[in-house]
Protein backbone atom coordinates (compact mmCIF):
# COMPACT_ATOMS: atom_id res chain seq x y z
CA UNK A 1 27.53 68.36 102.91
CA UNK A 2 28.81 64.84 103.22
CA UNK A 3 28.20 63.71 106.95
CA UNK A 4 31.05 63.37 108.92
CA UNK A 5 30.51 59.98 109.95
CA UNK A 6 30.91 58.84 106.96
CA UNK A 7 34.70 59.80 107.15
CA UNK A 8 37.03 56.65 106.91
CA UNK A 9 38.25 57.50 110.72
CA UNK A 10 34.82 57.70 111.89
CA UNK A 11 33.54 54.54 110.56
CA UNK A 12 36.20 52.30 111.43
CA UNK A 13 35.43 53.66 114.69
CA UNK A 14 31.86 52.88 114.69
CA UNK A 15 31.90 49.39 113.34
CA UNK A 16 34.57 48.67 116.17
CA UNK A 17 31.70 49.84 118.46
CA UNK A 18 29.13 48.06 117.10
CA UNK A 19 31.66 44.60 117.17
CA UNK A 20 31.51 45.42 120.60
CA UNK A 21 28.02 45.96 121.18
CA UNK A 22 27.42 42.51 119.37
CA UNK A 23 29.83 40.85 121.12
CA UNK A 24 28.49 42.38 124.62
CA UNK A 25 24.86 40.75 123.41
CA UNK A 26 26.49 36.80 123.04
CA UNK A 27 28.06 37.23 126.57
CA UNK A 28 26.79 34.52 129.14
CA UNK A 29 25.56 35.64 132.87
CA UNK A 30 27.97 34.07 134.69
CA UNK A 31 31.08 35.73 136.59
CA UNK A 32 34.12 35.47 134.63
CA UNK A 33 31.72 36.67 131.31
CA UNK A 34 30.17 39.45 133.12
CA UNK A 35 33.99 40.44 133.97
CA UNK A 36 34.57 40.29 130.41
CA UNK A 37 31.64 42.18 129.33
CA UNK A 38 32.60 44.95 131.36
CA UNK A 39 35.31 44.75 130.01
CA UNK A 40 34.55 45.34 126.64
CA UNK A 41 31.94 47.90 127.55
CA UNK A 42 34.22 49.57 128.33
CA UNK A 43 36.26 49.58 125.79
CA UNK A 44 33.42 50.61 123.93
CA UNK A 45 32.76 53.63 126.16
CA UNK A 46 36.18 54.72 125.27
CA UNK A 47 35.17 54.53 121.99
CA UNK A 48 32.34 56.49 122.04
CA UNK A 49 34.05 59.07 123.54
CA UNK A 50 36.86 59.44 121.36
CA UNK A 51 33.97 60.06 118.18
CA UNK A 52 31.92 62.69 120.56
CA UNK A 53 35.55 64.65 120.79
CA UNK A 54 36.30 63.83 117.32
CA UNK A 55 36.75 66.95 114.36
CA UNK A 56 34.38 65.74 112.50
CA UNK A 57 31.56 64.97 114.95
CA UNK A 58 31.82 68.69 116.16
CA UNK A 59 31.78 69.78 112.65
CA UNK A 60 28.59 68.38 112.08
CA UNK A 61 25.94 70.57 110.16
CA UNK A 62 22.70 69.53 111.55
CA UNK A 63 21.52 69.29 115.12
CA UNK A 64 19.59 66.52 114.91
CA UNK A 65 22.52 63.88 113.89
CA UNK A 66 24.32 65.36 117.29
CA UNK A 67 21.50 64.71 119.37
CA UNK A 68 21.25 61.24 117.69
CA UNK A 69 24.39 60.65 118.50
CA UNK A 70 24.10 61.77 122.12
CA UNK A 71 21.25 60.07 122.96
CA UNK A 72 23.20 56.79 121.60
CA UNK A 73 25.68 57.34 123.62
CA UNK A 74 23.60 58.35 126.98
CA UNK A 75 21.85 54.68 126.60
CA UNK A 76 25.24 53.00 125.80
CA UNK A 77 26.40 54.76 129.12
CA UNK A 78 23.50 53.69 131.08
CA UNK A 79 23.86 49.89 130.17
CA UNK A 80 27.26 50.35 131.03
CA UNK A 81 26.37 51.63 134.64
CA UNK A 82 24.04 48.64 135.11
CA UNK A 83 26.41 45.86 133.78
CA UNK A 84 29.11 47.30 135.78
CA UNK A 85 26.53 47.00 138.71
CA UNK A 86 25.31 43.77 138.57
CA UNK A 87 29.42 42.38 137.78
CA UNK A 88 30.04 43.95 141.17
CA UNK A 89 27.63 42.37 143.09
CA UNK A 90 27.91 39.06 141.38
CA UNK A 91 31.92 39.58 142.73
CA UNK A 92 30.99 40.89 146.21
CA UNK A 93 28.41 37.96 146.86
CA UNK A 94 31.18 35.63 145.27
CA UNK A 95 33.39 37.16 147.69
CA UNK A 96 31.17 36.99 150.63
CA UNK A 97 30.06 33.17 150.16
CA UNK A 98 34.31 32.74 149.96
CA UNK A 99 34.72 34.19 153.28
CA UNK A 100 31.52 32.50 154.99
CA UNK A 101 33.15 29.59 153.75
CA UNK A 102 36.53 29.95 155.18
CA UNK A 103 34.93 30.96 158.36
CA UNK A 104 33.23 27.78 158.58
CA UNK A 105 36.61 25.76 158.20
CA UNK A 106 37.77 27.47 160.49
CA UNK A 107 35.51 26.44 162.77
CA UNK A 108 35.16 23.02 162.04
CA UNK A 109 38.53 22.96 162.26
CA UNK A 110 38.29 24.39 165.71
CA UNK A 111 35.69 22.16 166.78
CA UNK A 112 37.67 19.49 165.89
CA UNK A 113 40.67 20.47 168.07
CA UNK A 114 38.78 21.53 170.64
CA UNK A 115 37.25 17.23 171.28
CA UNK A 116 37.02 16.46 174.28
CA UNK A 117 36.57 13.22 176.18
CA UNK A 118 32.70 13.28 176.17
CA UNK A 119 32.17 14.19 172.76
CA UNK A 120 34.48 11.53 172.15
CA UNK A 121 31.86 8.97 174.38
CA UNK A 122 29.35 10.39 172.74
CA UNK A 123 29.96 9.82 169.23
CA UNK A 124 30.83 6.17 170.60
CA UNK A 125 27.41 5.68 171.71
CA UNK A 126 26.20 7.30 168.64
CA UNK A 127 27.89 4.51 167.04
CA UNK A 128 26.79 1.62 169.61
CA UNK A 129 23.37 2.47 169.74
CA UNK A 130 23.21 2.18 165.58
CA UNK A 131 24.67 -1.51 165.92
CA UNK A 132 22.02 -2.17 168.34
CA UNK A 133 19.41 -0.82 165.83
CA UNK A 134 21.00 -3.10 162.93
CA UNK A 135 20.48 -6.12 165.53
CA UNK A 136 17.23 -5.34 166.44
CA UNK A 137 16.29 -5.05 162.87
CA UNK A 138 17.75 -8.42 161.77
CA UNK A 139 16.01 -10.42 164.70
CA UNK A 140 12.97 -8.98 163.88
CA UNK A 141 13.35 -10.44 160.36
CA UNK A 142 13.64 -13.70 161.70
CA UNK A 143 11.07 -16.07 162.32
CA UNK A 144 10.06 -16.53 166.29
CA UNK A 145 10.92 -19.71 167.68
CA UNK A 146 9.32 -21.49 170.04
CA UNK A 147 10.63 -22.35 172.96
CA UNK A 148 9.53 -24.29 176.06
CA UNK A 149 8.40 -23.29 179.38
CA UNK A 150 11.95 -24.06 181.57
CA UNK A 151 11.53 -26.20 184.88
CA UNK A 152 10.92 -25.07 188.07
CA UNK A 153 14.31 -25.55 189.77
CA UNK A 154 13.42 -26.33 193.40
CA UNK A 155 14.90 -23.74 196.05
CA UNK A 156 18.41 -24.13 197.83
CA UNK A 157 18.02 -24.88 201.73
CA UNK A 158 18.25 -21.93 203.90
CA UNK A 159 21.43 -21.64 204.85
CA UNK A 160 22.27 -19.79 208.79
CA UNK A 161 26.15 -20.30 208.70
CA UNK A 162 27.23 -24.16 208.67
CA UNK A 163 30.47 -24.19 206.87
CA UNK A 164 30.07 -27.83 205.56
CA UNK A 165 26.88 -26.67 203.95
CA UNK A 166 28.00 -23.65 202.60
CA UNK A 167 29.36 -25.20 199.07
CA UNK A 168 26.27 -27.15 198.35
CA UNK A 169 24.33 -24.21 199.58
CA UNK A 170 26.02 -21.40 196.79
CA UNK A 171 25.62 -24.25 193.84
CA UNK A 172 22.28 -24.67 194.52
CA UNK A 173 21.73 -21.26 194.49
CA UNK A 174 23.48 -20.47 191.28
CA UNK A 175 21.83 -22.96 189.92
CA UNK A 176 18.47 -21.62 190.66
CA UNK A 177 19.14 -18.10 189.38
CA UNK A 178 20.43 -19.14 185.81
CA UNK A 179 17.55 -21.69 185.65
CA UNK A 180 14.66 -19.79 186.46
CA UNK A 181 16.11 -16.70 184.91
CA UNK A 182 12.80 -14.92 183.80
CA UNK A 183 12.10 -14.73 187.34
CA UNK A 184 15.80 -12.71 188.40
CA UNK A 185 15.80 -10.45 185.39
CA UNK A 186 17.81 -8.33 186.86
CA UNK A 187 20.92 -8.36 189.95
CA UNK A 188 18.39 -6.74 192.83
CA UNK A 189 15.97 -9.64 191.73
CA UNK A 190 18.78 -12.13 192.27
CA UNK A 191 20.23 -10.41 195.80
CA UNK A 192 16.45 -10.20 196.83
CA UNK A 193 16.18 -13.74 196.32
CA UNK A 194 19.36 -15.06 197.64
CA UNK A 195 18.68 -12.65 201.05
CA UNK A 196 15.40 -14.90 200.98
CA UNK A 197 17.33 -17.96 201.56
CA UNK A 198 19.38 -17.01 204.38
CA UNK A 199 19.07 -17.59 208.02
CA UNK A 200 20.51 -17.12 211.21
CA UNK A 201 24.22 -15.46 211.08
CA UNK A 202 24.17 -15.92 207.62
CA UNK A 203 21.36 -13.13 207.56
CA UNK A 204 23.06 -11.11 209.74
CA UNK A 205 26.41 -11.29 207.76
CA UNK A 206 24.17 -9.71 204.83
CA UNK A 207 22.08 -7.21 206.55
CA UNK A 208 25.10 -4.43 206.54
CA UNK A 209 24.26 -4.38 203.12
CA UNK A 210 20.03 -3.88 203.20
CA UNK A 211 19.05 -0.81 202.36
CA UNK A 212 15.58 1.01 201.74
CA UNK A 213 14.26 -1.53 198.98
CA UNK A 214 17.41 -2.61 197.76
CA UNK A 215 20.97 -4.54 198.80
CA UNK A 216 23.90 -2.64 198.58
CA UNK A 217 25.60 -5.38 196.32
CA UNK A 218 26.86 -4.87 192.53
CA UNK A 219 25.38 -8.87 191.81
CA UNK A 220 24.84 -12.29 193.25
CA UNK A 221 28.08 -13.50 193.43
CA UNK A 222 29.42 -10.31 195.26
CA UNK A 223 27.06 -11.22 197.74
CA UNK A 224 28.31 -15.29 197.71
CA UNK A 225 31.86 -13.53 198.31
CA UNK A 226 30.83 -11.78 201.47
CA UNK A 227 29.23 -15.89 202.42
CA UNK A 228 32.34 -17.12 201.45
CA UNK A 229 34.92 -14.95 203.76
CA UNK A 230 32.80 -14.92 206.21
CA UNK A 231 31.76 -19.03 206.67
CA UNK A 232 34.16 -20.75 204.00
CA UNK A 233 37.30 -22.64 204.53
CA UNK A 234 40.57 -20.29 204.57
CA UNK A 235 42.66 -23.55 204.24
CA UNK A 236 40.58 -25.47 202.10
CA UNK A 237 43.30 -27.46 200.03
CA UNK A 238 44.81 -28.78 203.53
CA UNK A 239 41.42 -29.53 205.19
CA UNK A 240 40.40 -31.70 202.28
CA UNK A 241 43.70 -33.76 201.77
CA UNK A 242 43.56 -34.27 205.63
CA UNK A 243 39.29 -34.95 205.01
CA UNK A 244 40.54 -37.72 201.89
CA UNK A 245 43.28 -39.03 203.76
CA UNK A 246 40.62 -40.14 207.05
CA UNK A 247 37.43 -41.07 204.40
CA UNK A 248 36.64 -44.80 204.21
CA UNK A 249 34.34 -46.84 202.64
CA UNK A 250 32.71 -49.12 205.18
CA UNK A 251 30.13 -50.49 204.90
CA UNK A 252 28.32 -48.15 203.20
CA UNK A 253 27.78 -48.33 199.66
CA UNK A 254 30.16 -47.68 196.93
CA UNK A 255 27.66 -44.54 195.27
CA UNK A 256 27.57 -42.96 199.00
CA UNK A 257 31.70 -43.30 199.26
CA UNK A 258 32.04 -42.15 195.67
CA UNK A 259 29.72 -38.74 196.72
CA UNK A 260 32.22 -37.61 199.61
CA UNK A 261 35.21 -38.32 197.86
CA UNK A 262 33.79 -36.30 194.63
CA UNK A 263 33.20 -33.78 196.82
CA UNK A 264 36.35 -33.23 198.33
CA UNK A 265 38.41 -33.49 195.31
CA UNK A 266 36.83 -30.90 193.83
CA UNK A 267 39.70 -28.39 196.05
CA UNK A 268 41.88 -30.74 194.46
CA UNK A 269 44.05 -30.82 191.55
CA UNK A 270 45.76 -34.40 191.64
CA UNK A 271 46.03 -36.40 188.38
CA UNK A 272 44.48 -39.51 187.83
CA UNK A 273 47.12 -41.87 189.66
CA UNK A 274 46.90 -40.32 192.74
CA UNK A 275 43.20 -39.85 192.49
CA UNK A 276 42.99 -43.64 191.89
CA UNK A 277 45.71 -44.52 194.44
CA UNK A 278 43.41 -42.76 197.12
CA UNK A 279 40.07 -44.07 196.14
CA UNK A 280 41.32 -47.60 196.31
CA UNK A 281 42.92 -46.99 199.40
CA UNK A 282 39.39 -46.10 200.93
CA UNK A 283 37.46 -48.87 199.76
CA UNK A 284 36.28 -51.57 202.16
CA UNK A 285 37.99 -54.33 202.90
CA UNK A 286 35.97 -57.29 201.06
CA UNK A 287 35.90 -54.87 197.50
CA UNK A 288 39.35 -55.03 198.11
CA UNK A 289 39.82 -58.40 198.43
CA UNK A 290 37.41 -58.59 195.22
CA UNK A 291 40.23 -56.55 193.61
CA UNK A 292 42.59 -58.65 194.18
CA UNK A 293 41.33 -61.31 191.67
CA UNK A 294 40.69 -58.82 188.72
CA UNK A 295 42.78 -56.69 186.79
CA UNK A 296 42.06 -53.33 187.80
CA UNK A 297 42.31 -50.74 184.84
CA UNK A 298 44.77 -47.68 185.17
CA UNK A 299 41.95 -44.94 184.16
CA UNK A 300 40.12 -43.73 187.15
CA UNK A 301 37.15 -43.65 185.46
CA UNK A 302 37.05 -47.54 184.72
CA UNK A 303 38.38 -48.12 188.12
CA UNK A 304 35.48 -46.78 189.44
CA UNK A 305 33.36 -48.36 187.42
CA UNK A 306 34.66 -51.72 188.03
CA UNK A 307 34.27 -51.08 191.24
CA UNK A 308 30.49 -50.58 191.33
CA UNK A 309 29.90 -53.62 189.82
CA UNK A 310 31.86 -55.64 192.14
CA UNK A 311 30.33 -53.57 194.95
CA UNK A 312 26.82 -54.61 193.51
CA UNK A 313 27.73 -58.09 193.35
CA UNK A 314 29.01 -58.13 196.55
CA UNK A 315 25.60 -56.90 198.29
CA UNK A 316 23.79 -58.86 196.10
CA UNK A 317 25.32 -62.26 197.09
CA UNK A 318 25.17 -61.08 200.87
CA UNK A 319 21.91 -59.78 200.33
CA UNK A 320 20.81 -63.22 199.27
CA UNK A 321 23.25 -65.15 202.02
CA UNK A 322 21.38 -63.33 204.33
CA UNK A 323 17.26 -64.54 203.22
CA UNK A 324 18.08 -67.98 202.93
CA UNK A 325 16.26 -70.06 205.34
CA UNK A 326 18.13 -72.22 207.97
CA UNK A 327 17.56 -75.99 208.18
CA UNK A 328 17.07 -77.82 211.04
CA UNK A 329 19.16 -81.25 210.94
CA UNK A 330 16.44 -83.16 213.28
CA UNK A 331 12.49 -82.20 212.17
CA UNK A 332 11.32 -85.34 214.33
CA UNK A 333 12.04 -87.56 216.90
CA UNK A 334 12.56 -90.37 214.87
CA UNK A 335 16.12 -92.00 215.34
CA UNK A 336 18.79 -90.92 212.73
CA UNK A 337 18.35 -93.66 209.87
CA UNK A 338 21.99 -95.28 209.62
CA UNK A 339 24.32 -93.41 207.43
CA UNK A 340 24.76 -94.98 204.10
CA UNK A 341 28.03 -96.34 202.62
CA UNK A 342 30.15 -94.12 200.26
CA UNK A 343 29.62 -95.54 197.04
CA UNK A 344 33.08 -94.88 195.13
CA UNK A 345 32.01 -93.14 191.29
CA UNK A 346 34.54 -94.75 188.93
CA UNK A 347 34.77 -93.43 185.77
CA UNK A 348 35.66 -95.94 182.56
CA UNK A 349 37.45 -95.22 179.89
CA UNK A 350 35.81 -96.21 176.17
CA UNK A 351 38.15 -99.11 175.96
CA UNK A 352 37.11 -100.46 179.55
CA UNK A 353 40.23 -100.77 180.84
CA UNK A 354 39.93 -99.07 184.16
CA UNK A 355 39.75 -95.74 185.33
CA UNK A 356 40.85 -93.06 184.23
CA UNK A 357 44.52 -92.54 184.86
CA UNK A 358 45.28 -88.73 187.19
CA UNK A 359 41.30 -88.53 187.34
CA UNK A 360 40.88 -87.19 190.91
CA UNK A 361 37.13 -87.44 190.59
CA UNK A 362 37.28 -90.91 190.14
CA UNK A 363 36.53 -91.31 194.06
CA UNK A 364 34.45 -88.82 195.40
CA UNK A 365 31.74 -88.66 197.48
CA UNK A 366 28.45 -86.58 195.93
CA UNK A 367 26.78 -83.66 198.89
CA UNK A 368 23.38 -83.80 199.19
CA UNK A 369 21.54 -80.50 198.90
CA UNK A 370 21.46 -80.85 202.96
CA UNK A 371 24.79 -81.37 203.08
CA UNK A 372 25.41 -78.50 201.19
CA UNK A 373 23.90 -76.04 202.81
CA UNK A 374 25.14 -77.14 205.93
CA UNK A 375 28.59 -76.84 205.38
């Protein structure tokens, strides 16, 4: 009895399974091939089935081909079940890791419309603090200079409340801070200090302000502004046009002069003419009359200079005026010899013709040292 498998239906049927089935066994493990795997599994199943209700297949003689068959079709079933399986879990975890990740946009995206002003500051100082990093890092990549041991800047006065003193007072301070820094690191070191050099009301006008180990001040100068409105000038531009308009010279010297007038401009803004119109004005009266036989430059700077050297000459010549010794006209008493006859000094021309013609030297009479000096 000719098996009916071997009918033409059947085995077109069969080697379309078995296409499958080789196909199935070149499919890769990813997604989208385990979809189509499935897929043709199937269509394979379908297959299978249609032979198992096929004529011939029940018409089959012997037992043992059914059974066969069956137990084919059992294992093809089974490997169906467990492709089918692991293509729906590969989907559901595909399907899961999609929604974790839309959940997490959302909430980034949340996040980021919920900023507020301090996450906003911090991220700033996130972003500070790394450019500090990058500087540290570069100056520790260069070499260490050397540098000298600064000066010791010598302390300002005390100061108890003098408003002419204040000025001077608040430079020198300043000036002590910045140059003796390492010793003020920071603006408690400074008010500490400054308090230090205060007296009288001037430490009264700060105390307000002392607390337990500190001063209530942001920095130094907040504390010279509290000096200032308490002991400085209000009207400072009129009192030093009124101060410039009464300074004069004297006779003091020119470098003492040049000090207080220095010092007063400085609430001043004139320009140069007026600056040099007032100076001059000041000056004593013989530098002026020294003045009057130069030709005084425009600039106040070369005025000024011009006029230190003419004030030097001036108190050198008096200076030396001054140490020379008098002479006495009679040093015995021997009778005055008879004075002696005024020679006249007449002057010849080469060609001995006479004097000189205009030559008002041609009669003079010659000093003796004596003389001299004692005119």
């Amino acid at each position: 009895m000719t098996s009916p498998i071997s009918q033409p239906e059947d085995r077109e049927l069969s080697v379309q399974i078995l296409t499958d089935l080789y196909n199935l066994s070149q499919v890769d493990s990813n997604v989208s091939s385990l979809i189509t795997a499935v897929q043709i599994i199937r269509d394979a199943k379908e297959l299978a089935s249609q032979i198992l209700v096929s004529p011939h297949v029940a018409a089959m003689s012997t037992d043992e081909e059914i059974i066969l068959l069956q137990q084919q079709t059992d294992q093809l079933n089974v490997r169906i079940a467990s492709l089918v399986n692991e293509g729906n879990t590969i989907i559901r975890e595909r399907d899961d890791a999609r929604a974790a990740l839309e959940v997490a946009t959302a909430t980034i995206n949340q996040l980021h419309a919920q900023e507020t002003p301090d996450t906003r500051t911090l991220m700033e100082l996130r972003t500070a603090l790394e450019r500090e990093r990058q500087l540290v890092d570069h100056f520790r990549s260069q070499p260490i200079a050397m540098t000298a041991k600064p000066e010791s800047i010598p302390d300002p006065p005390v100061f108890s409340g003098e408003r002419k003193e204040l000025r001077s007072f608040i430079a020198g301070l300043r000036l002590k801070v910045i140059g003796n820094a390492s010793r003020f690191p920071t603006d408690q070191h400074q008010l500490i200090y400054a308090f230090g050099r205060l007296g009288g009301i001037a430490r009264e006008q700060i105390m307000p302000y002392v607390r337990t180990g500190q001063i209530d001040l942001a920095n130094l100068e907040a504390l010279i502004t509290v000096l200032d409105n308490a002991f400085g000038d209000p009207n400072r531009v009129a009192t030093a046009e009124r101060e410039l308009r009464e300074l004069r010279q004297k006779n003091r010297e020119l470098s003492l002069y040049l000090a207080d007038f220095t010092r007063i401009m400085a609430d001043l803004q004139w320009d140069e003419l007026a600056k040099r119109s007032t100076f001059e004005n000041g000056l004593s009266e013989e530098l002026k009359d020294a003045l009057v036989l130069c030709n005084p430059p425009v600039d106040f700077n070369e005025f000024v200079a011009l006029c230190q050297r003419l004030d030097s000459a001036l108190r050198a010549r008096a200076a030396e005026k001054k140490g020379r010794p008098a002479i006495s006209l009679r040093t015995s008493n021997a009778p005055c010899p008879a004075p002696t006859p005024a020679q006249p000094c007449v002057e010849t021309n080469p060609n001995n013709q006479g004097p000189v013609p205009m030559d008002l030297s041609a009669s003079c009479h010659h000093l003796s040292q004596e003389e001299y000096d004692h005119h």
